[in-house]
Each structure stands twice: as C-alpha cells, then as structure tokens.
Protein backbone atom coordinates (compact mmCIF):
# COMPACT_ATOMS: atom_id res chain seq x y z
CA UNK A 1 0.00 0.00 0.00
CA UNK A 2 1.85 3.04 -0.81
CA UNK A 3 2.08 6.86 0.57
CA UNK A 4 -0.61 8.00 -2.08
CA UNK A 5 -3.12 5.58 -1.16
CA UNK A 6 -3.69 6.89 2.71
CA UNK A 7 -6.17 8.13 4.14
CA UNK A 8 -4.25 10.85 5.36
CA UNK A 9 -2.25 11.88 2.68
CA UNK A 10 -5.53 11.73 0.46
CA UNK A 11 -7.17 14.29 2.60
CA UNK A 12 -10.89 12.15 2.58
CA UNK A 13 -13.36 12.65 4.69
CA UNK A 14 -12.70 15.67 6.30
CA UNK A 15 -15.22 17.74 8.46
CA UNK A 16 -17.14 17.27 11.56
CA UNK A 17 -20.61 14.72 11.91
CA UNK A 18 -21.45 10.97 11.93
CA UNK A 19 -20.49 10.51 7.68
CA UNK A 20 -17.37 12.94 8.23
CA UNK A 21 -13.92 11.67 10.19
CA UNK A 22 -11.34 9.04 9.97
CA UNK A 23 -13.78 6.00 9.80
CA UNK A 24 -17.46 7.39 8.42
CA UNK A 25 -17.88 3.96 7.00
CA UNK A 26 -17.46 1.49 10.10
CA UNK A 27 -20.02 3.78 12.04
CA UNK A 28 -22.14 3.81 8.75
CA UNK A 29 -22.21 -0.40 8.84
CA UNK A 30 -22.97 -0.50 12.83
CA UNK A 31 -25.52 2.29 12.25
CA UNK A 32 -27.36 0.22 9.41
CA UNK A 33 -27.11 -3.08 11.61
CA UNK A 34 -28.43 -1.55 14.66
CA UNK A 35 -31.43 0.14 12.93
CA UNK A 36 -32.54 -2.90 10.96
CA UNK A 37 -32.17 -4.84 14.30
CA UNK A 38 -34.89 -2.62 16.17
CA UNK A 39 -37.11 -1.92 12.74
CA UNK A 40 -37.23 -6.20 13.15
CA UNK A 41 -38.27 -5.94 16.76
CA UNK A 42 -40.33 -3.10 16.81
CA UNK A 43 -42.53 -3.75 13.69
CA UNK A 44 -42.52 -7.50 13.44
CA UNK A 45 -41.57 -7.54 10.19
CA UNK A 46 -43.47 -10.85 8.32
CA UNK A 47 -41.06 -13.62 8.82
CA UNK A 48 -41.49 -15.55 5.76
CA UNK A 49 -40.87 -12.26 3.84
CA UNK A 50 -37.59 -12.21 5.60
CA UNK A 51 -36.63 -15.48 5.42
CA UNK A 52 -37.06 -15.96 1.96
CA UNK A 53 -36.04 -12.34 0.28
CA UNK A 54 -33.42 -11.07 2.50
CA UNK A 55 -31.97 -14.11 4.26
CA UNK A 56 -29.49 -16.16 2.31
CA UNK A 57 -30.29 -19.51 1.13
CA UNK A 58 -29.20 -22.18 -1.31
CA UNK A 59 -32.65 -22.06 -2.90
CA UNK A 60 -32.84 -19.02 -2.74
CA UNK A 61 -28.80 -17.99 -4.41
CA UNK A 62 -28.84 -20.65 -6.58
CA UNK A 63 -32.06 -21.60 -7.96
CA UNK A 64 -34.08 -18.49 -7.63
CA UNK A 65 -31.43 -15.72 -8.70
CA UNK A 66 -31.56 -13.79 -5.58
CA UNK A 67 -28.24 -12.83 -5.76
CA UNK A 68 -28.64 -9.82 -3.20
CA UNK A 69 -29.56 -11.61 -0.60
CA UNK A 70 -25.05 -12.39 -0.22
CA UNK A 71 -25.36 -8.81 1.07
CA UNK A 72 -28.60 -8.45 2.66
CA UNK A 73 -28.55 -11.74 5.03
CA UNK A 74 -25.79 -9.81 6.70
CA UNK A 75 -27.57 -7.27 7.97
CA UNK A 76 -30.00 -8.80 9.40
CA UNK A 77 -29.34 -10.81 13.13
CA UNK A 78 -31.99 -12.97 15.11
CA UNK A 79 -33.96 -12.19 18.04
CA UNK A 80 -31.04 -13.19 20.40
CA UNK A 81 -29.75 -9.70 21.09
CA UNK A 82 -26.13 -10.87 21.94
CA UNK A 83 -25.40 -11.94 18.45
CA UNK A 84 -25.57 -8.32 17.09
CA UNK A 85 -23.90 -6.95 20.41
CA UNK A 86 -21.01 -9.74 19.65
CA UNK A 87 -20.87 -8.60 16.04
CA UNK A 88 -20.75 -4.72 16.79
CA UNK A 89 -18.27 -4.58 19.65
CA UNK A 90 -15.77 -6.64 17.48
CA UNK A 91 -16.87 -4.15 14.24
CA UNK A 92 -15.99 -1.20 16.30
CA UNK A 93 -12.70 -2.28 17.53
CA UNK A 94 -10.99 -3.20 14.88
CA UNK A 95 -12.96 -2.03 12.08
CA UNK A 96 -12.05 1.98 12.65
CA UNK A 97 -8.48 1.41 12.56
CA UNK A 98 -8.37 -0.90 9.33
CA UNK A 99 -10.27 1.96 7.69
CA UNK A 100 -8.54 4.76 9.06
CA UNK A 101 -5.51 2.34 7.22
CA UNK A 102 -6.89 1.50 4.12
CA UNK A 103 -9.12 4.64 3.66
CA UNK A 104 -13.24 4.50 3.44
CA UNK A 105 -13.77 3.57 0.09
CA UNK A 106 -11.34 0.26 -0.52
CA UNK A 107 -12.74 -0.31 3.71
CA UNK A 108 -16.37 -0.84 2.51
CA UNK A 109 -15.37 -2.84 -0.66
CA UNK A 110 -13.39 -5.39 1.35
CA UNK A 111 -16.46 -5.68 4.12
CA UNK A 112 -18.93 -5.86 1.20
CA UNK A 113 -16.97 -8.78 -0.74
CA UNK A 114 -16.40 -10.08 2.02
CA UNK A 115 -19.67 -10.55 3.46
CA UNK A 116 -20.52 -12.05 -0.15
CA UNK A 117 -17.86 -14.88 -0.10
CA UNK A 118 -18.78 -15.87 3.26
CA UNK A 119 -22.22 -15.85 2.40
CA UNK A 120 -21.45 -17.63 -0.50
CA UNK A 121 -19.33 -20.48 0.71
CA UNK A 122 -21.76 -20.84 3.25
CA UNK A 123 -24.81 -21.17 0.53
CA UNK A 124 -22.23 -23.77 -1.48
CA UNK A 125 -21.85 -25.85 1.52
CA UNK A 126 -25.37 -25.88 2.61
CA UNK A 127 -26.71 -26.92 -1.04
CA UNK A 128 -24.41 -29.74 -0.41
CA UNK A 129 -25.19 -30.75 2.85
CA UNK A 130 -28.63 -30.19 2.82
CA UNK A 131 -29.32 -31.46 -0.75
CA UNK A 132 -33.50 -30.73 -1.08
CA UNK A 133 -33.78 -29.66 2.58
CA UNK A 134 -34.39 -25.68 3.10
CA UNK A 135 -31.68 -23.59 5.27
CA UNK A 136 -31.05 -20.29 5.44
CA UNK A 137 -28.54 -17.95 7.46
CA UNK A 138 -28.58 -14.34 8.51
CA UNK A 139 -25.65 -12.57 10.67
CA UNK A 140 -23.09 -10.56 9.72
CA UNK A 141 -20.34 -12.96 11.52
CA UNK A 142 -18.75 -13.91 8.41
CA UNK A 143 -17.59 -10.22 7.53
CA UNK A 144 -16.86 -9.39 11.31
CA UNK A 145 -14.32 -12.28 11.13
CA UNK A 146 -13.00 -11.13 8.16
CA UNK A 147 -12.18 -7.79 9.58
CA UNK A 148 -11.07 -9.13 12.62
CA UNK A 149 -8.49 -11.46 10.59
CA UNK A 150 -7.03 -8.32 8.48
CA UNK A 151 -6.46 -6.34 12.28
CA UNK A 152 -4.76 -9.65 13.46
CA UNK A 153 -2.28 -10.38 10.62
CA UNK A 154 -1.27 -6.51 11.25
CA UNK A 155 -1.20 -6.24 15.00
CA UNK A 156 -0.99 -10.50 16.03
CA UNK A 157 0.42 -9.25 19.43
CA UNK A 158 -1.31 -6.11 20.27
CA UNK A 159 -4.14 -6.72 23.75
CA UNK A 160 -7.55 -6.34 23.80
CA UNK A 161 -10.71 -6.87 26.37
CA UNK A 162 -12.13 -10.10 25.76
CA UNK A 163 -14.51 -10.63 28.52
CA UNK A 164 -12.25 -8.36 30.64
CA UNK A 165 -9.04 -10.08 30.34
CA UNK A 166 -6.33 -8.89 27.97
CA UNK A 167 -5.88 -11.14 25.15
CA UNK A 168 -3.52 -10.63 22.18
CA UNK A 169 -4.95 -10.53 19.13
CA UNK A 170 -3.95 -13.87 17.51
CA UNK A 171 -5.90 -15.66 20.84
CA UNK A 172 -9.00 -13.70 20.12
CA UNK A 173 -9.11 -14.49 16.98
CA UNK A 174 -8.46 -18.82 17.31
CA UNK A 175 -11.43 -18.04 20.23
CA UNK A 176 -13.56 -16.14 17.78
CA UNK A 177 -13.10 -18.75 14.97
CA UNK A 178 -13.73 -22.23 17.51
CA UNK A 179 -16.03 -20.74 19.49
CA UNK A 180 -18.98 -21.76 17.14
CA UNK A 181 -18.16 -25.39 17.56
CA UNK A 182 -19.41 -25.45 21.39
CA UNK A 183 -23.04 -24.31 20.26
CA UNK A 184 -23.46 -25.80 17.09
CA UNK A 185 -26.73 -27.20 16.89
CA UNK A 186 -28.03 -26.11 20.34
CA UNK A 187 -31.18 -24.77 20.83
CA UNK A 188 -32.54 -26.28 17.44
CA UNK A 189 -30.13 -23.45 15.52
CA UNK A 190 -26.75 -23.68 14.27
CA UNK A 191 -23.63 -21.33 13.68
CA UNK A 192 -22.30 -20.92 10.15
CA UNK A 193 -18.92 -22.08 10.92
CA UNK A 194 -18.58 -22.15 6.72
CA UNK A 195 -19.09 -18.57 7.07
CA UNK A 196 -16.46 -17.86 9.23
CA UNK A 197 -13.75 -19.68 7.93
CA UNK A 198 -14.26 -17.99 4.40
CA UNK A 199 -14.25 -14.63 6.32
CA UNK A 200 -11.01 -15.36 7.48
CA UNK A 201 -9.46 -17.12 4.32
CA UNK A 202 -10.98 -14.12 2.42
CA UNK A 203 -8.74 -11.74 4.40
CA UNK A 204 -6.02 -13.29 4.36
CA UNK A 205 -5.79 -13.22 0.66
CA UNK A 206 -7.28 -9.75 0.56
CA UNK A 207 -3.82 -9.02 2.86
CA UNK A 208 -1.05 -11.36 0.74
CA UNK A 209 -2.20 -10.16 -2.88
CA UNK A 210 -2.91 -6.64 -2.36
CA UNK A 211 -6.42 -7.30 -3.56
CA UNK A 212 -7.46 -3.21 -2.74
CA UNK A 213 -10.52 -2.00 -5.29
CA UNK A 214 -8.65 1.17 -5.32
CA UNK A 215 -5.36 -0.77 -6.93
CA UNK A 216 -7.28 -3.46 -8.78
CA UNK A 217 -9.12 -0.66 -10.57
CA UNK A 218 -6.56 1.89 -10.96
CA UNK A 219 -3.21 -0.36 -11.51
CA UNK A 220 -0.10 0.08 -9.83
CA UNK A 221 -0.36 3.84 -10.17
CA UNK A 222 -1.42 6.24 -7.45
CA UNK A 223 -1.35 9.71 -8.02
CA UNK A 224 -2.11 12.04 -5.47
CA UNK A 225 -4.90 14.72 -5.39
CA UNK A 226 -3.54 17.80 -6.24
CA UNK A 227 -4.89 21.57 -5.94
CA UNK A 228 -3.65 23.88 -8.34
CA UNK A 229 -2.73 27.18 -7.00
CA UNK A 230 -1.93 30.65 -8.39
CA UNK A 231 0.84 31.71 -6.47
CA UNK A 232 0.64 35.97 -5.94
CA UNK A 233 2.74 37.50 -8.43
CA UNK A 234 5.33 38.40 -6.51
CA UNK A 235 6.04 35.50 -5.88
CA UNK A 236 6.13 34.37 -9.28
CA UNK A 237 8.65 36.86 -9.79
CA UNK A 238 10.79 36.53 -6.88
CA UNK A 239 13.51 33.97 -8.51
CA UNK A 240 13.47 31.60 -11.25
CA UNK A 241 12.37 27.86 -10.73
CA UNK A 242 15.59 25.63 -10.05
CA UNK A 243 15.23 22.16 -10.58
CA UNK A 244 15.45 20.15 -7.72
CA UNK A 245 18.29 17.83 -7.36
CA UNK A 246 17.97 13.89 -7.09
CA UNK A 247 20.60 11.99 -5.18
CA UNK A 248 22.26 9.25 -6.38
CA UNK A 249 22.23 5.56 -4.33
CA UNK A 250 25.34 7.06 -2.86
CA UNK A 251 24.36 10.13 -1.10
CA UNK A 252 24.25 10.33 2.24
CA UNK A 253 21.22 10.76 4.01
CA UNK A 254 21.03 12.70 7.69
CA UNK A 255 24.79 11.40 7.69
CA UNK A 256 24.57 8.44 6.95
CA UNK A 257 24.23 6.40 3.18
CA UNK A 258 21.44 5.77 1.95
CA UNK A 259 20.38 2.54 1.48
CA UNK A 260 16.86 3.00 0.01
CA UNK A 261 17.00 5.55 -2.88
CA UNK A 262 17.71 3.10 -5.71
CA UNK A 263 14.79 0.87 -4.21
CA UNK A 264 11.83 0.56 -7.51
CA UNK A 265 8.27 2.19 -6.49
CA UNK A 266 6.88 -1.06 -5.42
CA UNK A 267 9.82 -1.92 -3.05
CA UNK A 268 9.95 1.03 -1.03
CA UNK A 269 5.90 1.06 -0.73
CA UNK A 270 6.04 -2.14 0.82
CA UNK A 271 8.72 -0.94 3.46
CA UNK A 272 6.94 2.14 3.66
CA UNK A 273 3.92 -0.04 4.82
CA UNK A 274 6.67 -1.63 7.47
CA UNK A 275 7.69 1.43 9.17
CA UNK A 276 4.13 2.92 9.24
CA UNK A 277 2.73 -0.28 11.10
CA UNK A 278 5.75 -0.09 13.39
CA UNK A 279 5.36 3.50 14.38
CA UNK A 280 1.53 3.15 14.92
CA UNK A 281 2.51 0.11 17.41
CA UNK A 282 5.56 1.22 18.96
CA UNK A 283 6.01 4.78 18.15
CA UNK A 284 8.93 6.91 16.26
CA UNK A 285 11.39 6.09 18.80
CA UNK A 286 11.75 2.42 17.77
CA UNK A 287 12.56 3.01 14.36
CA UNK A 288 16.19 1.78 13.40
CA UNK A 289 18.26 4.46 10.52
CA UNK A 290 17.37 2.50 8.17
CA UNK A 291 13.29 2.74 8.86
CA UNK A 292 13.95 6.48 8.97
CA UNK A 293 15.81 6.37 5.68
CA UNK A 294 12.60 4.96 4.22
CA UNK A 295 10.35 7.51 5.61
CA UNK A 296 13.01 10.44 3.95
CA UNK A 297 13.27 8.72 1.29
CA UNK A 298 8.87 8.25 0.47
CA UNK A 299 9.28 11.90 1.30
CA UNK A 300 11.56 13.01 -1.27
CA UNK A 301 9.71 11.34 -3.73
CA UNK A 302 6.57 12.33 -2.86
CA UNK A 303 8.28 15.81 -3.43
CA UNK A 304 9.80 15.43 -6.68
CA UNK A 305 6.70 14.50 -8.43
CA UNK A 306 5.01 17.95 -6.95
CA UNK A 307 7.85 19.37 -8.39
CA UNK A 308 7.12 17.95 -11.49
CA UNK A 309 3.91 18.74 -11.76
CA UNK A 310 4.24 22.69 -11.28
C-alpha cells in the first residue's frame, strides 16, 4: 500500500458529523445493523418475507437468482440480542483502525466482498449438505471475522478486552473462529462455521495479494490529489524555478548512506507499509536508521513528483 493511497495523505473525509472523520464507514455499517435490528423488533416484520427475500439460502442464491440476498442476510441478526452486540463490539474495535488504514472507500469494498464470499461459501456448503432440505442464514459474523483477521495479521500481538481479560490478538481471533463449535446445533439453531472460515481465508488473501478495489481498478499507479494554485505574483517573480536535485544511491542521508534511494516504487511502498505499522505500534522512537531512511526517502519522492507537476 503506498504513501498515495492513505487516508491521510488523500485528505478524505474531512469535516465534523457521523459521515465525516477518519472512519465514516465502520459507524455507517454499525448504524445500518443496529437500525434494521430494532425496525425487526419493533414492527414484526413478516417472517417468511424475511426469510425468503433477504436471508441467504441455497434455494434461494442458486435456484431463484436472488443474488442480493449475499449482502442483505448480513444485515439482518436474530432475536437473540447478543449476536448483534457480539458482532458490533468486534466491528468497532478493529474495524475503525483498518479503515482509518486502508481509507473508506477500498474499507467498505473489502467488508462488502467479504460478506458475499462468506455468504457464498456458506450457501455452497449448505446446497451440499442439505441437498433438497431448506436452510437459510442471517448474521453478519462472516464479515466481522473477516475484519477481525485483516487487524490480526497486522497487529498478532497487540491486547484487547475479551470478557475483561487482555488477550492478544492472535488468541482472540483462534477463540472467535472455535467458538462456534461449542453451540453448534443447540437450541434447534446452528452457527455458520462455513461462514467464518471464508471470512477469514478471504482476508487473508485480501492481505497477501494486495487485492485493494482502489489498486485493482486503478493499476499500480497512485497519483495524489492535487490543488492547483496561483501563487501571488510576486512570488512568481521573486527567482526563477531551479530544478530540484535527485541523489544518487550514494548520497548520504542525515549522515549516513542511503540505502533505500535506488529501491523501484513497489519496493519502497512495501517498506513504507513496514515502518508505518511499526510506528503506529511502537512509536517513532523504535525506528532503526534504516526505517527512517525509508520515511526520507517516500518523502523526497513524494516531493519530486510535486515538483514535477508545477
């Protein structure tokens, strides 16, 4: 993921209120949750309608062409209200920070496609296992878990709460993915455990092959979003434009050679990614000269194509 595709250096969703911020789209996806939740309660919506328009099912998926209902099943949850409480409180703490990483827009794509695959390979399984029987699921654990796997191949070691003891991530996450297998089939209902091993398998390919809507759609190429400003005139007639000097892979850097500057675009945009992951974990103290050579380095670039550009 490289400098240009940030959120930060993008300069999205600025401005105060609920759609506005670092993470408009996690609070968006709890919001939508919550409120279909209590509409479901409140109104008693017809259960058959439900059931066989929104909730997924083989029959439904395969045989029927309801297609939507990979998207709509998970977004709806059952009348047991710690199944959407689960859901949420795992949504909202690790959801914000993998879209304040990835930005809003590639964010929403990866929770939408994955909520589909789950959905899917849950549908695939069930048409097998069921043959002519009729099953359906609703929930969105299959996309939670998929989240939840992204946050954990980033930050394995980093604590959280679960039930009030500190757990690092990579425990939470083997808890979260078994812990179906001690209720399946209680109380006449049973947990898509299909669903939540796609989840995961999703994100971890959405994590080893870059699979970003932003990148898939654009290519390799990120360019940054650039204002073009008049500068006053005196200004403009101040001094002549010099260009501005590149180094060469054996110029030093803060004292010291660089090792980085001869690195292709790619390479240094996956180190890039290194150091940034460090220093949101451990801070800028930790970083070795060579992490800081990166960060000068992404800099300098980043300033020679503005240069460019003028």
């Amino acid at each position: 993921m490289g400098i240009y595709d940030r959120e930060y250096y993008r300069g999205e969703n600025a401005g105060a209120g609920w759609f506005s911020g670092p993470t408009p789209w996690c609070k968006t996806i709890i919001l939508i949750n919550v409120v279909v939740f209590v509409l479901q309660k409140a109104f008693h919506f017809d259960q058959d309608f439900v059931i066989h328009w929104l909730a997924a099912s083989p029959e439904g998926i395969f045989r029927q062409g309801r297609v939507w209902q990979l998207l709509t099943a998970t977004f709806l949850h059952d009348a047991n209200i710690w199944h959407i409480v689960g859901n949420m409180i795992f949504l909202w703490i690790v959801g914000r920070e993998m879209e304040a990483m990835y930005g809003s827009r590639d964010f929403l794509a990866f929770y939408l496609a994955s909520a589909a695959v789950s959905t899917f390979c849950w549908a695939v399984s069930a048409a097998m296992a069921s043959g002519d029987g009729f099953s359906y699921m609703i929930g969105a654990s299959g996309a939670v878990t998929a989240v939840l796997t992204l946050y954990t191949l980033y930050y394995p070691r980093r604590e959280i709460l679960f039930f009030f003891i500190p757990m690092p991530m990579w425990v939470v996450l083997t808890i979260f993915l078994l812990w179906p297998l001690a209720f399946d089939g209680r109380g006449g209902s049973q947990v898509a455990m299909e669903s939540h091993l796609a989840g995961a398998a999703f994100a971890l390919a959405f994590k080893h092959f870059d699979l970003r809507w932003s990148r898939l759609i654009a290519g390799r190429v990120h360019r940054p979003r650039l204002k073009v400003v008049t500068p006053p005139r005196y200004e403009q007639q101040a001094r002549p434009r010099t260009p501005v000097p590149t180094r060469g892979a054996g110029d030093a850097v803060g004292g010291r050679t660089s090792s980085v500057s001869v690195l292709p675009e790619e390479q240094l945009d996956a180190r890039l990614d290194e150091v940034l992951a460090k220093i949101a974990s451990e801070g800028r103290e930790g970083l070795t000269d060579d992490e800081r050579g990166v960060l000068e380095e992404a800099s300098r670039r980043a300033r020679d194509r503005r240069s460019d550009r003028r």
